[in-house]
Protein backbone atom coordinates (compact mmCIF):
# COMPACT_ATOMS: atom_id res chain seq x y z
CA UNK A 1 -11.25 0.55 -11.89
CA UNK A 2 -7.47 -0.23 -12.77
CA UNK A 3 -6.31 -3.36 -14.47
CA UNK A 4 -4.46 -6.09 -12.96
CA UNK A 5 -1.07 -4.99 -13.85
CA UNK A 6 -1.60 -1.76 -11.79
CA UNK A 7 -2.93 -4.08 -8.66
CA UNK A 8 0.16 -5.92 -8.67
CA UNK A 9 2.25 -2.78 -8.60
CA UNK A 10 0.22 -1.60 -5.79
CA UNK A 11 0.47 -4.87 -3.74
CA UNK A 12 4.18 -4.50 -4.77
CA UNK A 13 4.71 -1.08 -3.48
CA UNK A 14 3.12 -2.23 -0.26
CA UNK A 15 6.71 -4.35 0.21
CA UNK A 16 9.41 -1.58 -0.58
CA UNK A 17 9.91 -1.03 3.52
CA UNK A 18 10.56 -4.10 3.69
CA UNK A 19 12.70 -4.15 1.17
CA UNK A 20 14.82 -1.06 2.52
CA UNK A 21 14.45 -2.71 5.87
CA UNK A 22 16.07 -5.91 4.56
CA UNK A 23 19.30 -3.80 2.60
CA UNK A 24 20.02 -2.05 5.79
CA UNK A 25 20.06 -5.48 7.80
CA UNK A 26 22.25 -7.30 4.70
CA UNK A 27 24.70 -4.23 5.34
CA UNK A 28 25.16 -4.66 9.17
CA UNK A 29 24.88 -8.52 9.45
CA UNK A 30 26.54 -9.31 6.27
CA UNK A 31 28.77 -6.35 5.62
CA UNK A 32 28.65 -6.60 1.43
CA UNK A 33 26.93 -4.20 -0.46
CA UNK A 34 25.95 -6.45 -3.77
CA UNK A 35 22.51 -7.27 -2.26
CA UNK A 36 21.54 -3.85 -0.87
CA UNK A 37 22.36 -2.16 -3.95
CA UNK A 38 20.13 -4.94 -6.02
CA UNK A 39 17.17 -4.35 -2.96
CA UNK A 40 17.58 0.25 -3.59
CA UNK A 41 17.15 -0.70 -7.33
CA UNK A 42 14.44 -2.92 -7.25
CA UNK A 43 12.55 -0.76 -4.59
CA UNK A 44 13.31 2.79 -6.36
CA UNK A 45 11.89 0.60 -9.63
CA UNK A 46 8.67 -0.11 -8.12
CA UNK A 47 8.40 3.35 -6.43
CA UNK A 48 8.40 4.60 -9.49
CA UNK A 49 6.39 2.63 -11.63
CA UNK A 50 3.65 2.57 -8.64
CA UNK A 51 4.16 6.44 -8.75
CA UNK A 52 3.20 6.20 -12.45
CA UNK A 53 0.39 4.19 -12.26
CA UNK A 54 -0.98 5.92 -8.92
CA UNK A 55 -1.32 9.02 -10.71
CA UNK A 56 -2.29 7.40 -14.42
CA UNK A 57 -5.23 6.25 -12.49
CA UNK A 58 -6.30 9.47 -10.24
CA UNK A 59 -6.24 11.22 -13.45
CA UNK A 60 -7.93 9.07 -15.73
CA UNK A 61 -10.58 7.41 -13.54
CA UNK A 62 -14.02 8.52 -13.48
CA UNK A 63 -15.58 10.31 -10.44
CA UNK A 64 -18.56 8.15 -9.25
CA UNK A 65 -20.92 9.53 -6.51
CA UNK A 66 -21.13 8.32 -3.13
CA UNK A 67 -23.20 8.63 -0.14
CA UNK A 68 -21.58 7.87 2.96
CA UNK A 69 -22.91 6.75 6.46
CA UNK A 70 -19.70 6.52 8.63
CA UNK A 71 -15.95 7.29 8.46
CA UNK A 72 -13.04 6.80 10.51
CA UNK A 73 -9.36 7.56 10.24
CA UNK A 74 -7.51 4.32 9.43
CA UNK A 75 -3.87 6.13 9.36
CA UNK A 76 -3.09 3.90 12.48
CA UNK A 77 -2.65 0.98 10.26
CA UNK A 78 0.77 2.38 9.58
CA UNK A 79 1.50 1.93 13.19
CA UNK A 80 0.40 -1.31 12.90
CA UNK A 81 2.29 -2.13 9.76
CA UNK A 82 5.33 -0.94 11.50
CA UNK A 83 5.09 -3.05 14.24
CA UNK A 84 3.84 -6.11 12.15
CA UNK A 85 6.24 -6.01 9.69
CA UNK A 86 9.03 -3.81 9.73
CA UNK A 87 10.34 -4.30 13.23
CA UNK A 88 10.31 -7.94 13.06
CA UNK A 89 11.57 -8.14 9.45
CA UNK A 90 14.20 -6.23 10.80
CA UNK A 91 15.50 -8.91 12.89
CA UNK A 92 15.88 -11.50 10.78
CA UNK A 93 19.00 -13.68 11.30
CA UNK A 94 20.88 -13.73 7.85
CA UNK A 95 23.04 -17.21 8.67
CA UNK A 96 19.99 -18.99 8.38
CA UNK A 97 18.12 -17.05 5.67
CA UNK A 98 16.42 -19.14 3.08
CA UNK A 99 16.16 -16.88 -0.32
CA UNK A 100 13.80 -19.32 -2.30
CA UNK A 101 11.67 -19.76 0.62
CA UNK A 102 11.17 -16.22 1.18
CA UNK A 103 11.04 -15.72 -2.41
CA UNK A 104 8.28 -18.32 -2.71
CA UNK A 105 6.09 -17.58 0.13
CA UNK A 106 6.19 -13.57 -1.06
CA UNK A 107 5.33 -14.94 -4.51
CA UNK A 108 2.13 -16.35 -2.48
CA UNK A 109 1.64 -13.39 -0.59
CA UNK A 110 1.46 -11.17 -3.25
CA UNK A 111 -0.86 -13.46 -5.51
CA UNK A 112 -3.70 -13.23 -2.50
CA UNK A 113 -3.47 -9.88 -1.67
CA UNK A 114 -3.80 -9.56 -5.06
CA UNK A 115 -7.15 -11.36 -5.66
CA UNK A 116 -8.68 -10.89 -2.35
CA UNK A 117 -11.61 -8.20 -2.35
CA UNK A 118 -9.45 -6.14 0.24
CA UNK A 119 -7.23 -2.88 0.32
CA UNK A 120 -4.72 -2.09 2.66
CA UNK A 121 -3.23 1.35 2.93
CA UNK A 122 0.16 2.08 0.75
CA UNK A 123 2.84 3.45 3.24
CA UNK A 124 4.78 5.12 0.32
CA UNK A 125 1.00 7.44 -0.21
CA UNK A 126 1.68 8.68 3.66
CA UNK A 127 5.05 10.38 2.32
CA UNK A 128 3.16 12.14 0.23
CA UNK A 129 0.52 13.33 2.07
CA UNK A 130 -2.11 10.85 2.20
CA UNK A 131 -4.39 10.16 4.61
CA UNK A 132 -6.52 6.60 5.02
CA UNK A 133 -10.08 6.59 6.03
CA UNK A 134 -12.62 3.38 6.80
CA UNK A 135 -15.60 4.72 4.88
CA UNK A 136 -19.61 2.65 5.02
CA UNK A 137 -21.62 3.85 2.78
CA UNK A 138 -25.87 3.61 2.69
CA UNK A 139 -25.96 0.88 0.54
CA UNK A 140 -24.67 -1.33 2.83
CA UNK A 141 -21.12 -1.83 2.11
CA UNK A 142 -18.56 -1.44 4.67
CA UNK A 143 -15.01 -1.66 4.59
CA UNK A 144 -13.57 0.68 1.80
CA UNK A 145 -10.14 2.20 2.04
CA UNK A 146 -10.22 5.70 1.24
CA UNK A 147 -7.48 7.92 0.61
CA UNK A 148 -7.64 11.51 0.69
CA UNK A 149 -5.30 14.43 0.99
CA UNK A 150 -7.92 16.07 3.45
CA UNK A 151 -8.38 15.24 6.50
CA UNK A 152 -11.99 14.13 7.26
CA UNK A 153 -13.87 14.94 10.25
CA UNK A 154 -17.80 14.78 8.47
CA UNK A 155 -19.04 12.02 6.54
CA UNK A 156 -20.59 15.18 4.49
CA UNK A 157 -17.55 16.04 3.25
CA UNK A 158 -17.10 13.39 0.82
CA UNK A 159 -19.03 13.34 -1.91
CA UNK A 160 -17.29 11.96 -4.75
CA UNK A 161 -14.49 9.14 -5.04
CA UNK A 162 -12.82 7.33 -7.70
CA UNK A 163 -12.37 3.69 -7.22
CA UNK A 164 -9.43 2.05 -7.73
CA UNK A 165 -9.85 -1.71 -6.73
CA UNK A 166 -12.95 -3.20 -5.68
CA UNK A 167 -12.77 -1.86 -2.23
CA UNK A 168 -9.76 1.08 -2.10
CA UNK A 169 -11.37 4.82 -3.24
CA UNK A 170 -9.78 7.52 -4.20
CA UNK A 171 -10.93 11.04 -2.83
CA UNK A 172 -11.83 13.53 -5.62
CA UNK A 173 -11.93 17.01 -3.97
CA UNK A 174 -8.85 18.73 -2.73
C-alpha cells in the first residue's frame, strides 16, 4: 500500500474541479485574475504531483491475487460528483465568501477522507482512461474501488490487483 503522503495527494487531486470551477467563477463574478491564476497553479501542482505518485505506485506495488464474487461499474459516481459538487460550487456568491472558513472546513474535509477506510473515484483518472468498478470479493469484503483501463463485464476477468489504500485497487492486466 502507499504511504500517507501519497493519500493526501490523492484526496487532494479529488478537489482540482473544484478548484478550476472556483477560478472560472472568481473571473466572471469578480473580474481579477490574481486568484485564478494562484487556483491554475495550485491545481496544475497537484495534478502533477498526483500524476507522479499515481504512477510511482502502479509501478512499484506488488500484484496480490484476488478472487472476486461481484462487480459493478461505479463510473456513475462522476455523474454524481458533478452534480454534488461542481454545479453547486459553481454558484457560489463571491460578496459573501468566507476564505478561512472554506479554508478550514476543506482542511477538515480532507483530514477524514483521509483516515476513513473509504475510496472514492479520482475524476482526473477518467481523463485518462480509467474506469471505476465496485468489486466483493469471497472473503467477505465488499466495497473496494477498482480502477481499471478495461472495461469489465465478468468477475473472471480480474484476477490480480494492486492495492493502493485500504479499500481502492488497482487493476493489473491491460
Amino acid at each position: 500500500m502507499v504511504n500517507s503522503i501519497q493519500k493526501i495527494l490523492y484526496t487532494l487531486s479529488l478537489l482540482v474541479p473544484l478548484i478550476l470551477i472556483f477560478a472560472i467563477v472568481w473571473v466572471i463574478q469578480i473580474g481579477s485574475f490574481l486568484v485564478p491564476v494562484i487556483c491554475l497553479f495550485v491545481a496544475i501542482g497537484v495534478t502533477v504531483l498526483f500524476a507522479i505518485s499515481f504512477s510511482y505506485g502502479a509501478k512499484k506495488l506488488p500484484k496480490t491475487c484476488i478472487a472476486v464474487t461481484e462487480i459493478s461499474p461505479k463510473d456513475n459516481w462522476i455523474a454524481v460528483y458533478v452534480i454534488s459538487y461542481v454545479i453547486p460550487f459553481s454558484s457560489i456568491i463571491l460578496d459573501t465568501f468566507n476564505p478561512i472558513v472554506t479554508f478550514l472546513i476543506s482542511l477538515l474535509l480532507i483530514i477524514v477522507i483521509s483516515l476513513i477506510n473509504a475510496s472514492t473515484p479520482n475524476p482526473l483518472l477518467l481523463f485518462k482512461g480509467y474506469h471505476f468498478y465496485s468489486v466483493n470479493t469471497e472473503h467477505g469484503i465488499s466495497g473496494y474501488v477498482l480502477i481499471s483501463k478495461r472495461k469489465l463485464r465478468n468477475k473472471n476477468e480480474l484476477t490480480t490487483v494492486k492495492r493502493f489504500f485500504e479499500f481502492l485497487l488497482l487493476d493489473t492486466e491491460k
